[in-house]
PDB file of N, CA and C in Angstrom:
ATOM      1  N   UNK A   1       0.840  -1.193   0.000  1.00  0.00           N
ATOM      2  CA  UNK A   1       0.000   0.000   0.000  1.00  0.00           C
ATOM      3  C   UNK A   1       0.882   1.253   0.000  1.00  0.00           C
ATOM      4  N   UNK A   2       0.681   2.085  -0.820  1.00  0.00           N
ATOM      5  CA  UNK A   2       1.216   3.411  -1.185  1.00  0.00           C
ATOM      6  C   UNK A   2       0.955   3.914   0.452  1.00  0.00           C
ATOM      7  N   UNK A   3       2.254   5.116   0.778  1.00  0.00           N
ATOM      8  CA  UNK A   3       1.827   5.860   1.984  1.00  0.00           C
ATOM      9  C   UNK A   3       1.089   6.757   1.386  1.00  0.00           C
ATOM     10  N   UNK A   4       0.023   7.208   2.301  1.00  0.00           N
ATOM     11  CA  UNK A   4      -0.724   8.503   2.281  1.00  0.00           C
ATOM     12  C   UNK A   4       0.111   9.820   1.492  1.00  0.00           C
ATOM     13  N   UNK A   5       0.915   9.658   2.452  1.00  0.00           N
ATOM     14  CA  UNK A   5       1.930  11.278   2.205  1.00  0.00           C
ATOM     15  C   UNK A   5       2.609  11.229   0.766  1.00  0.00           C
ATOM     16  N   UNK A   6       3.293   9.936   0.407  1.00  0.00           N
ATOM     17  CA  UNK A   6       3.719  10.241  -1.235  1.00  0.00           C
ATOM     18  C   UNK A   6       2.266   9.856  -2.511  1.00  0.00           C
ATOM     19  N   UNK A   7       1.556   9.458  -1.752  1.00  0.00           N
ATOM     20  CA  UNK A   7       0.309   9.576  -2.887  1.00  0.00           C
ATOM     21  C   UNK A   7      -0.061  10.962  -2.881  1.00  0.00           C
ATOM     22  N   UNK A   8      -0.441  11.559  -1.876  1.00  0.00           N
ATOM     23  CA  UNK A   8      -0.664  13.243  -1.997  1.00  0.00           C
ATOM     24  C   UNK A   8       0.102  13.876  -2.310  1.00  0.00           C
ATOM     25  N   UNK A   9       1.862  13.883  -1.977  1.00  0.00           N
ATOM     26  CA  UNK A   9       2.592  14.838  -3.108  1.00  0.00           C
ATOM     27  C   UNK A   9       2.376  14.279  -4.833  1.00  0.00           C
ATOM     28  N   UNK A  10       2.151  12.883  -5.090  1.00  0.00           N
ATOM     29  CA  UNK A  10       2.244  12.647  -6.524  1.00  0.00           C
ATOM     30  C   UNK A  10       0.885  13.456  -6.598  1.00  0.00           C
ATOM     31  N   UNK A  11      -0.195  13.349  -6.163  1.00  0.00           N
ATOM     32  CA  UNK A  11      -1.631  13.564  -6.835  1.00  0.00           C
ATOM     33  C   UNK A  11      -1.511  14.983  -7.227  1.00  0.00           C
ATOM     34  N   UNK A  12      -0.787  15.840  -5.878  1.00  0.00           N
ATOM     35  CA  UNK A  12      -1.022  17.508  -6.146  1.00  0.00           C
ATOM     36  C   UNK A  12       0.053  18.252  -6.883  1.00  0.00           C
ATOM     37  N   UNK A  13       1.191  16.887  -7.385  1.00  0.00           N
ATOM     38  CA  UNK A  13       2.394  17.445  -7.635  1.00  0.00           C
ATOM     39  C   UNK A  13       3.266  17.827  -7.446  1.00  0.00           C
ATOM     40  N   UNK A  14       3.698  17.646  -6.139  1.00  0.00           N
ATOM     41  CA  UNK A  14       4.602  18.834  -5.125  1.00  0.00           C
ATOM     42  C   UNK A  14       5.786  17.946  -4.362  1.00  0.00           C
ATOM     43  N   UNK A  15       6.170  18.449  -3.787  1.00  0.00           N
ATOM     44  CA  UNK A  15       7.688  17.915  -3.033  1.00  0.00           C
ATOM     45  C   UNK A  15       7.345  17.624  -1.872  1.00  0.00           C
ATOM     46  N   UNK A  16       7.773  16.739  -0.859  1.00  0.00           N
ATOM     47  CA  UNK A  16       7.419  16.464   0.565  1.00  0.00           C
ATOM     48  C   UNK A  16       7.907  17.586   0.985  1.00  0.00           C
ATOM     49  N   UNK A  17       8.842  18.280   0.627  1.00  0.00           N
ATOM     50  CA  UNK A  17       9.082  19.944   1.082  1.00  0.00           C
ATOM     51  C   UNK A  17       8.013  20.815   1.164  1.00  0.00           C
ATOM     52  N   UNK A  18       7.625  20.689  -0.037  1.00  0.00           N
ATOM     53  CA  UNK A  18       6.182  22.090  -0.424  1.00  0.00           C
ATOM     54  C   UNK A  18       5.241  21.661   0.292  1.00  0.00           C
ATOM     55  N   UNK A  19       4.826  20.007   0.962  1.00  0.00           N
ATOM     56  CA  UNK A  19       4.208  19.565   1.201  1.00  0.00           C
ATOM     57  C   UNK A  19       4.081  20.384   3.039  1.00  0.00           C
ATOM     58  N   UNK A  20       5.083  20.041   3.465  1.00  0.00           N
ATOM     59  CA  UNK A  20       5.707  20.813   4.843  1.00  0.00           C
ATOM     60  C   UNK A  20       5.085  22.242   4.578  1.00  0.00           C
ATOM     61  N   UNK A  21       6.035  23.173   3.612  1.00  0.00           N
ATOM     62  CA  UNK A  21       5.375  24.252   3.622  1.00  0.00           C
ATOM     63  C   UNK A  21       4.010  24.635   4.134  1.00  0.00           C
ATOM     64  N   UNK A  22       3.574  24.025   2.836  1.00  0.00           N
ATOM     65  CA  UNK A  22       2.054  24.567   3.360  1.00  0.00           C
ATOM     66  C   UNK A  22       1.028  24.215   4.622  1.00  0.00           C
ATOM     67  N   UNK A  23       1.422  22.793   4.982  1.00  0.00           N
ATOM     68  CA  UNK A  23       0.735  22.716   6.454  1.00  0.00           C
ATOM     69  C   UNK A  23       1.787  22.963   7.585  1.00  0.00           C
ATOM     70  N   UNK A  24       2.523  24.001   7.341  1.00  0.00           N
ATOM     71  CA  UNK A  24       3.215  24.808   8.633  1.00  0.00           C
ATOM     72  C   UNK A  24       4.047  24.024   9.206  1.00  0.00           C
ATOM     73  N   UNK A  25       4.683  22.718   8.906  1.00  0.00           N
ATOM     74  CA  UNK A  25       5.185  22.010   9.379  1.00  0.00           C
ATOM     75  C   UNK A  25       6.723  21.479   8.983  1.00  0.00           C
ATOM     76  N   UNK A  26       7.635  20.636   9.776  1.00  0.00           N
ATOM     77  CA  UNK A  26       9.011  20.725   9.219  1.00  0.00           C
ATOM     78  C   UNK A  26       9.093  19.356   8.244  1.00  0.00           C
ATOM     79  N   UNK A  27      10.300  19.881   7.566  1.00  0.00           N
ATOM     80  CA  UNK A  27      10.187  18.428   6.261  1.00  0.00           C
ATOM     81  C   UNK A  27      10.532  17.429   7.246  1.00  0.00           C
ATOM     82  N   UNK A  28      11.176  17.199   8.508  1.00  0.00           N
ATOM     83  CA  UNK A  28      11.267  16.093   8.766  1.00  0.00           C
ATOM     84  C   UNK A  28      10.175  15.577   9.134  1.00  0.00           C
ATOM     85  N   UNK A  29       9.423  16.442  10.043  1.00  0.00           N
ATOM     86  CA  UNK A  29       8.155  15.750   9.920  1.00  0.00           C
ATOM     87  C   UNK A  29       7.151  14.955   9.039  1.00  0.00           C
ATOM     88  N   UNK A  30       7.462  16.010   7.901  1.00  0.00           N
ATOM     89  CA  UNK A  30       6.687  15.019   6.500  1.00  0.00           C
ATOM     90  C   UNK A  30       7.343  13.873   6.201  1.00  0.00           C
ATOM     91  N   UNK A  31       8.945  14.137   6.208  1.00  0.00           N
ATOM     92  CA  UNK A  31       9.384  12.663   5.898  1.00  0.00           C
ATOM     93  C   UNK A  31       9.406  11.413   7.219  1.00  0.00           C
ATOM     94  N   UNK A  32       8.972  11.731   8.478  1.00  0.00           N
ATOM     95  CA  UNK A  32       8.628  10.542   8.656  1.00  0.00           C
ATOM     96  C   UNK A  32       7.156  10.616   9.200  1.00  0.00           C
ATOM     97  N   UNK A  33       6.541  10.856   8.829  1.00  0.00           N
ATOM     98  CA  UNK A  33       5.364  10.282   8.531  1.00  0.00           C
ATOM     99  C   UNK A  33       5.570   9.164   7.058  1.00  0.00           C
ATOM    100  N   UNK A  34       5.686   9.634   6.246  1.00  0.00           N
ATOM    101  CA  UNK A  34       6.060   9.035   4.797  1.00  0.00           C
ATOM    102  C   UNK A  34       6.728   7.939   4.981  1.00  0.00           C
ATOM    103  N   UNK A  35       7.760   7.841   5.996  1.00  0.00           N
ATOM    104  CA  UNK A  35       8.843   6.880   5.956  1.00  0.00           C
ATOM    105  C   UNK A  35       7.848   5.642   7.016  1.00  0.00           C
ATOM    106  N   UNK A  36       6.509   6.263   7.633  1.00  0.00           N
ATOM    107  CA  UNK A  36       6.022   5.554   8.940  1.00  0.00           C
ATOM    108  C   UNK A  36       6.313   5.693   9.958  1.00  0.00           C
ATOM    109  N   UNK A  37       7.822   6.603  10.435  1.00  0.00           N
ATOM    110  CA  UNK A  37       8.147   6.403  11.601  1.00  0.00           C
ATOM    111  C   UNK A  37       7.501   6.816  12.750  1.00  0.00           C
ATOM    112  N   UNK A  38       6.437   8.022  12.506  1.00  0.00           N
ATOM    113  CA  UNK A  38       5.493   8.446  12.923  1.00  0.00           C
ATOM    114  C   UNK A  38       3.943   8.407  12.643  1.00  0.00           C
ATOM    115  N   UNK A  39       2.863   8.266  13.061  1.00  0.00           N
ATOM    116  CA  UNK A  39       1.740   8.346  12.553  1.00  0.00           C
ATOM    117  C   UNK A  39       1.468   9.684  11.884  1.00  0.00           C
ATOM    118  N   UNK A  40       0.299  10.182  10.797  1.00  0.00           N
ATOM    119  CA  UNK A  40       0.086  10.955  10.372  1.00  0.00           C
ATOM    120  C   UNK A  40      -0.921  11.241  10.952  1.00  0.00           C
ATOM    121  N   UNK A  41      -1.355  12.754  11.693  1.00  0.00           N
ATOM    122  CA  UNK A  41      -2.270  12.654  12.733  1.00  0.00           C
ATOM    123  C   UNK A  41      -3.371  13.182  11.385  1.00  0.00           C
ATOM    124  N   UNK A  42      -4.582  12.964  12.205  1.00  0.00           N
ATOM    125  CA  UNK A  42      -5.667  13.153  11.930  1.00  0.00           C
ATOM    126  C   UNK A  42      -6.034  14.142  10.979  1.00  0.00           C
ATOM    127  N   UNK A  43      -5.417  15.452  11.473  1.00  0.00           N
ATOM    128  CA  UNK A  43      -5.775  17.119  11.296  1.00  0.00           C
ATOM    129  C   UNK A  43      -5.251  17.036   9.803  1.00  0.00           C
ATOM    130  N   UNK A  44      -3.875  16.214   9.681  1.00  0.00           N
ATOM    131  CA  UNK A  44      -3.075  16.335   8.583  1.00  0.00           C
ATOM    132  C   UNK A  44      -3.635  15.454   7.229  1.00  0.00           C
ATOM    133  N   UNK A  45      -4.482  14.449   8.056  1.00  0.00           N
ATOM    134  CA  UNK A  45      -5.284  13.746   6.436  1.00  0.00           C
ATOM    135  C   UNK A  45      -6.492  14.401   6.076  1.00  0.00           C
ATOM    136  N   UNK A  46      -7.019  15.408   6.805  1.00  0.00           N
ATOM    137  CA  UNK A  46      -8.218  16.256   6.756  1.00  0.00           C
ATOM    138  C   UNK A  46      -7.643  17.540   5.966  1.00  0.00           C
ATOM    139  N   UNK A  47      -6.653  17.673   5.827  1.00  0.00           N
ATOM    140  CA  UNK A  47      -5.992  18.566   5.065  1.00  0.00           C
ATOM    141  C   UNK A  47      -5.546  18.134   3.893  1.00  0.00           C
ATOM    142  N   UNK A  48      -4.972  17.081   3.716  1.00  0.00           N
ATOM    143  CA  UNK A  48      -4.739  16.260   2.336  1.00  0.00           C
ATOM    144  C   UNK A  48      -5.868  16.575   1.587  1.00  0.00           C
ATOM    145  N   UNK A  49      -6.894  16.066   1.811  1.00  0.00           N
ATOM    146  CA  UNK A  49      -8.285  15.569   1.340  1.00  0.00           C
ATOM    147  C   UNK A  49      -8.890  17.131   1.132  1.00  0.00           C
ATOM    148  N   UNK A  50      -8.505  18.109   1.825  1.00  0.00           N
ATOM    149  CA  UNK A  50      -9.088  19.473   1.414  1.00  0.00           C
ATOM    150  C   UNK A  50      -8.148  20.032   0.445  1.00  0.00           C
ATOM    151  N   UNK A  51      -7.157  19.533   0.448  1.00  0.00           N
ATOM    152  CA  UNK A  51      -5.500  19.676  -0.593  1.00  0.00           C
ATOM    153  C   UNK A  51      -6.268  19.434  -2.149  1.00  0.00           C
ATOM    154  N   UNK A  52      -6.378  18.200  -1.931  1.00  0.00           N
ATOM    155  CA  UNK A  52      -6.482  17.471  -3.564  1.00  0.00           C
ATOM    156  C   UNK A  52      -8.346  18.157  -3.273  1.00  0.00           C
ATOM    157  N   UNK A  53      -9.126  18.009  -2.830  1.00  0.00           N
ATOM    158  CA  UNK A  53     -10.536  18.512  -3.457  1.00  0.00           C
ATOM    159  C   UNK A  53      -9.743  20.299  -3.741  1.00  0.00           C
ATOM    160  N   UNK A  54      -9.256  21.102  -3.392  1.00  0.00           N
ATOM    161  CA  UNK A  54      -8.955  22.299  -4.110  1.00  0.00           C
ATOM    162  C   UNK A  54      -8.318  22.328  -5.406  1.00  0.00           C
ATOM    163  N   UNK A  55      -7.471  20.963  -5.490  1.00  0.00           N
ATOM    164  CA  UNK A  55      -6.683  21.173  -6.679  1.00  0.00           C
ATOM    165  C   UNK A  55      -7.436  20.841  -7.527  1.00  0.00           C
ATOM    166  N   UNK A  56      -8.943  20.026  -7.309  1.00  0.00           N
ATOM    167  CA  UNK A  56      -9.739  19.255  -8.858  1.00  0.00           C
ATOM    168  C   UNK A  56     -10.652  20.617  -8.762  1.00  0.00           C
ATOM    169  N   UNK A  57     -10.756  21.438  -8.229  1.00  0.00           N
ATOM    170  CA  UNK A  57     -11.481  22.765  -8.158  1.00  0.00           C
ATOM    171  C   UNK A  57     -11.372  23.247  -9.380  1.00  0.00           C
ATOM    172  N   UNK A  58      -9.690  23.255  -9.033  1.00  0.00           N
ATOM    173  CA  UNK A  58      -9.036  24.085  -9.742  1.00  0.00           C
ATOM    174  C   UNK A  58      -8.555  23.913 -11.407  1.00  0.00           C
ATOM    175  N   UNK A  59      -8.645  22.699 -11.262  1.00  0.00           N
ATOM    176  CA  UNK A  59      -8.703  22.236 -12.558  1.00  0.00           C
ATOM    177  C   UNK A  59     -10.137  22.591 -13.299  1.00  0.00           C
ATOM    178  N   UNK A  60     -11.150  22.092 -12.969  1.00  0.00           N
ATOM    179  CA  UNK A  60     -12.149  22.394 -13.260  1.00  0.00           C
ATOM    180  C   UNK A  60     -12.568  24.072 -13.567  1.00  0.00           C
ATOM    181  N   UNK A  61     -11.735  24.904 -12.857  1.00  0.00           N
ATOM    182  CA  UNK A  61     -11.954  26.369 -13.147  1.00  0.00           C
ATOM    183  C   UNK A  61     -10.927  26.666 -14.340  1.00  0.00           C
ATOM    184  N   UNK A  62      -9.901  26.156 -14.496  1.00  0.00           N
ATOM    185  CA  UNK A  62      -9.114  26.320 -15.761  1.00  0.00           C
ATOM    186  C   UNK A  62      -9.809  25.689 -16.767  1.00  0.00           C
ATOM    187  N   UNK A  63     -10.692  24.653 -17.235  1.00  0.00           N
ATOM    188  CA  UNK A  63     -11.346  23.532 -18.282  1.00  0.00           C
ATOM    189  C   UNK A  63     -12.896  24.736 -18.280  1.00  0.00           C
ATOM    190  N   UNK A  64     -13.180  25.195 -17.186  1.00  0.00           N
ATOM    191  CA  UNK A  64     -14.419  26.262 -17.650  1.00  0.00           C
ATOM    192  C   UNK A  64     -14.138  27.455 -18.392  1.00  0.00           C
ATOM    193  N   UNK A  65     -12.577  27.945 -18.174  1.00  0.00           N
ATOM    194  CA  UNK A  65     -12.511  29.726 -18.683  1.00  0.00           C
ATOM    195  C   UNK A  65     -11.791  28.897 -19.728  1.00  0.00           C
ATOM    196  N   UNK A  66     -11.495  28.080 -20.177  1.00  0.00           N
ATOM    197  CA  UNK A  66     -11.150  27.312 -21.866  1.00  0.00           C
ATOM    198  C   UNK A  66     -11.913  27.486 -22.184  1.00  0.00           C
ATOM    199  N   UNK A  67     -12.876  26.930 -22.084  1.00  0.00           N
ATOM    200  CA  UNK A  67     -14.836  26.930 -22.737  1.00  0.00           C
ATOM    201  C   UNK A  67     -15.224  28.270 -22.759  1.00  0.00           C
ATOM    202  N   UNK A  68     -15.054  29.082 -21.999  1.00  0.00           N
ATOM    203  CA  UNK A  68     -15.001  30.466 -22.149  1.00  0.00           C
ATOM    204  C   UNK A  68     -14.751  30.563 -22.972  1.00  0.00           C
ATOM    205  N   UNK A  69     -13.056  31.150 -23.949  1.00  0.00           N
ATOM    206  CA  UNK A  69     -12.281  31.322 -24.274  1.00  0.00           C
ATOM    207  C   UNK A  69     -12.420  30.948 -25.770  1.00  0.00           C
ATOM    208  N   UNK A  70     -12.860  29.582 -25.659  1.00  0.00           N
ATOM    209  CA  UNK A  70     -13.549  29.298 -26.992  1.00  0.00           C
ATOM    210  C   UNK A  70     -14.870  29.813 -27.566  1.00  0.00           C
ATOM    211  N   UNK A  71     -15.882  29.895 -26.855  1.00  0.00           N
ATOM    212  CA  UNK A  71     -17.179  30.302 -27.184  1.00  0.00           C
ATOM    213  C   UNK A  71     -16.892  31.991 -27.342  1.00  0.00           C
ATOM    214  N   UNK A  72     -16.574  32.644 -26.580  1.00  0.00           N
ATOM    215  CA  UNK A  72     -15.906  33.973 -26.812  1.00  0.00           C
ATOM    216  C   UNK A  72     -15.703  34.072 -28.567  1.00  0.00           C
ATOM    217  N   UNK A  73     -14.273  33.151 -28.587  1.00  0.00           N
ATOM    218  CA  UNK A  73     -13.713  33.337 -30.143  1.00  0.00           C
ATOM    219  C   UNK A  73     -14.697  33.020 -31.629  1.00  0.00           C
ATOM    220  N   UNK A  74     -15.447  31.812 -31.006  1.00  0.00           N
ATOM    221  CA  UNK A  74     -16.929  31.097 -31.898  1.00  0.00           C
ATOM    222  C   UNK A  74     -17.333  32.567 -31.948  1.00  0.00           C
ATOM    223  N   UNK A  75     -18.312  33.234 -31.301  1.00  0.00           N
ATOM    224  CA  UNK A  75     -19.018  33.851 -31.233  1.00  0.00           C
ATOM    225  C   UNK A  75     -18.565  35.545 -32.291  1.00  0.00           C
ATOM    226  N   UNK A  76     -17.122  35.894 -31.906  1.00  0.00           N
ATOM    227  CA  UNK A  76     -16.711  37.061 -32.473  1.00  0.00           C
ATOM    228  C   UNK A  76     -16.366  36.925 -34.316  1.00  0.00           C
ATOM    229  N   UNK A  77     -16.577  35.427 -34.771  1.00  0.00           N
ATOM    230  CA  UNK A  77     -16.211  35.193 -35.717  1.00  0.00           C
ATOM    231  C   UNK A  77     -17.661  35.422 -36.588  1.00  0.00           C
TER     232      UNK A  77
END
């Protein structure tokens, strides 16, 4: 079974560094959680999971102003 922590840097793209970054925390910490040596508490998979639902947001808001972007150009022609 994949750890939690390197499935969420692959999913959002990011470094177990950037990963630290953003939940305020030190890379060693991220790396052992990742490694197991520690559990990944609670707060921190409730944040994953709000991680990746922002990033399919976000995708989804870039794939709408395309459709924009196109119908715009349809339309001026």
């Amino acid at each position: 079974m994949e750890n939690i922590v390197k499935k969420v840097c692959k999913e959002l793209g990011i470094t177990q560094k950037e990963l630290a970054e953003r939940l305020g925390v030190s890379a060693d910490t991220i790396s052992n959680w990742a490694k197991g040596k520690t559990k990944t508490p609670k707060w921190a998979l409730e944040l994953f999971r709000l991680m990746k639902l922002e990033s399919k947001l976000k995708e989804k808001d870039q794939k709408l102003d395309e459709i924009i972007r196109i119908a715009q150009s349809l339309k001026s022609e």
